[in-house]
C-alpha atoms as a PDB file:
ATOM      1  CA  UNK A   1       8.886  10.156 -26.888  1.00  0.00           C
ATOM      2  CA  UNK A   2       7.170  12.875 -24.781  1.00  0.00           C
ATOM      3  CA  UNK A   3       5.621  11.681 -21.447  1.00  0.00           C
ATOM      4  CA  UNK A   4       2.047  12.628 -21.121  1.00  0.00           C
ATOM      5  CA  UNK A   5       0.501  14.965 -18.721  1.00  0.00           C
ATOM      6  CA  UNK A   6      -0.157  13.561 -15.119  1.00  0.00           C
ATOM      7  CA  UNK A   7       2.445  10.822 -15.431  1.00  0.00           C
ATOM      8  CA  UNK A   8       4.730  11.932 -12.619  1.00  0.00           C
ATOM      9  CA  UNK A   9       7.572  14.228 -14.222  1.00  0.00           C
ATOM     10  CA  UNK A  10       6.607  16.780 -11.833  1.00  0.00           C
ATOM     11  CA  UNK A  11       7.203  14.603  -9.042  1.00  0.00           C
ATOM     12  CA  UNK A  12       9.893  12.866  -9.510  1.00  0.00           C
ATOM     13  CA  UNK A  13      12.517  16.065  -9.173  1.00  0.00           C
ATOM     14  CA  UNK A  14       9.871  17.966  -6.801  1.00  0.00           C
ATOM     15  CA  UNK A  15       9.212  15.419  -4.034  1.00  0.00           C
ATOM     16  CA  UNK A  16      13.359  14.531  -3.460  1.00  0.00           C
ATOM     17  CA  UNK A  17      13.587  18.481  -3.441  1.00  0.00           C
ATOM     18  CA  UNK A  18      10.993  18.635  -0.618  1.00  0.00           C
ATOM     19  CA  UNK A  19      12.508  15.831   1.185  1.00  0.00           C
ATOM     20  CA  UNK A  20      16.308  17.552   1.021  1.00  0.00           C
ATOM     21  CA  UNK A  21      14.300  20.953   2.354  1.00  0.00           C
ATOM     22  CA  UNK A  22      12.893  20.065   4.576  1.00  0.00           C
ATOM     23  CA  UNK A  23      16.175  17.759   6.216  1.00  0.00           C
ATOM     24  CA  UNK A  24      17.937  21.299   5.902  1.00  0.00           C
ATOM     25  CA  UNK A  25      18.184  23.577   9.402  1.00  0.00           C
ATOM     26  CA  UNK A  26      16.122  26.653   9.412  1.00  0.00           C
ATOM     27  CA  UNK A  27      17.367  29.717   7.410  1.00  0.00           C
ATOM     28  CA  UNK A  28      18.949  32.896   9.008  1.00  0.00           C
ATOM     29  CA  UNK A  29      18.211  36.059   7.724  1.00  0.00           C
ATOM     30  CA  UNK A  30      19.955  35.919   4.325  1.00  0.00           C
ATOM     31  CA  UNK A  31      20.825  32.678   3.740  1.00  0.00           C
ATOM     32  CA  UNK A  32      19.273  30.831   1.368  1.00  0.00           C
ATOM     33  CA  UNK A  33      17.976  29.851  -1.315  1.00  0.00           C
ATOM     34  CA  UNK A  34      17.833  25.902  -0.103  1.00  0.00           C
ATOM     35  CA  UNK A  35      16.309  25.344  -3.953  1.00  0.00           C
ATOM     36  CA  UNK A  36      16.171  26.489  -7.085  1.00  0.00           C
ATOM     37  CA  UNK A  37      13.824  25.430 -10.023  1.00  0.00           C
ATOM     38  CA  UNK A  38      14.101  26.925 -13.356  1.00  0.00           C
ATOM     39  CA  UNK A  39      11.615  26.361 -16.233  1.00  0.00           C
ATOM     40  CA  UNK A  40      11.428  27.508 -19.685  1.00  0.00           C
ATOM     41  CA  UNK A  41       8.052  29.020 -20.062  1.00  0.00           C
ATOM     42  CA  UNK A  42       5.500  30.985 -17.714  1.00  0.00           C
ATOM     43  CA  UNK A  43       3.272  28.335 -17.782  1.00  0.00           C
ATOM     44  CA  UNK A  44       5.416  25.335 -16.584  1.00  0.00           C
ATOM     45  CA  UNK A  45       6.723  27.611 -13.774  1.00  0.00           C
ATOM     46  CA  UNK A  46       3.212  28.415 -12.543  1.00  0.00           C
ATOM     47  CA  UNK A  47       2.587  24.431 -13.274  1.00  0.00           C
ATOM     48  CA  UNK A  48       5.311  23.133 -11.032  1.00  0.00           C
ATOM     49  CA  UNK A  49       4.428  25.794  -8.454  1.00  0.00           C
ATOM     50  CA  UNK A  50       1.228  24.245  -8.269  1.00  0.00           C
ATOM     51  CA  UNK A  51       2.015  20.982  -7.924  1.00  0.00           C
ATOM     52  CA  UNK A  52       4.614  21.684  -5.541  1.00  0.00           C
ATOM     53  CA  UNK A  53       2.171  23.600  -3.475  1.00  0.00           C
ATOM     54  CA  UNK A  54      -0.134  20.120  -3.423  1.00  0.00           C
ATOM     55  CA  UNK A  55       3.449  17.866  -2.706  1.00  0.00           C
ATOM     56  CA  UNK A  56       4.713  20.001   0.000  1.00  0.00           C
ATOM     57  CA  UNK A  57       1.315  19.478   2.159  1.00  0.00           C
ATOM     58  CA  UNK A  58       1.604  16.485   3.751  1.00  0.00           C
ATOM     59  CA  UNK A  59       5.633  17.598   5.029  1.00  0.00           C
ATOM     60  CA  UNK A  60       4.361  20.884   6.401  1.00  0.00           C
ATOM     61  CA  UNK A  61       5.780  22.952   3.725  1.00  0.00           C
ATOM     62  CA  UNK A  62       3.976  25.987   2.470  1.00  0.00           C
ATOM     63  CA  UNK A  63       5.649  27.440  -0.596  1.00  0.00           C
ATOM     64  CA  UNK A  64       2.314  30.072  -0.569  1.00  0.00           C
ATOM     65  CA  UNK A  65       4.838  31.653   1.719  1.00  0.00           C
ATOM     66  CA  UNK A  66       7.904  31.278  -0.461  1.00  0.00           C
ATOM     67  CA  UNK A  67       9.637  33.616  -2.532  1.00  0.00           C
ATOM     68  CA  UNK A  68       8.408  32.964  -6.035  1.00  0.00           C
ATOM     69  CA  UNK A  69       8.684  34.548  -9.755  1.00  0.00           C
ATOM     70  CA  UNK A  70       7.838  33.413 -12.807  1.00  0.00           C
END
């Protein structure tokens, strides 16, 4: 079956990602990327970059900040 909307899918690779971020020292110019998420479609990239955006909050990310394309 398909999982539904809102039941977690999301967060279950994003908040492990955060975690293994944010355990990683700071980047020197040109090093990186820590991370790397790929999706399918326009819409489930701009998706997952919201809810990653709303995950990385409470560990002091800010992906606003972060190199992203879709």
């Amino acid at each position: 079956g398909i999982a539904k909307t809102g039941s977690g899918k999301t967060a279950a690779f994003v908040l492990p990602m955060i975690v293994h971020i944010m355990d990683q020292p700071e980047l020197e110019k040109g090093e990186g990327p820590i991370a790397v998420i790929v999706a399918p479609t326009r819409e489930l990239s701009e998706q997952i970059h919201k809810e990653t955006r709303k995950f990385s909050k409470p560990y002091g990310g800010d992906t606003a900040n972060s190199d992203f394309t879709s």
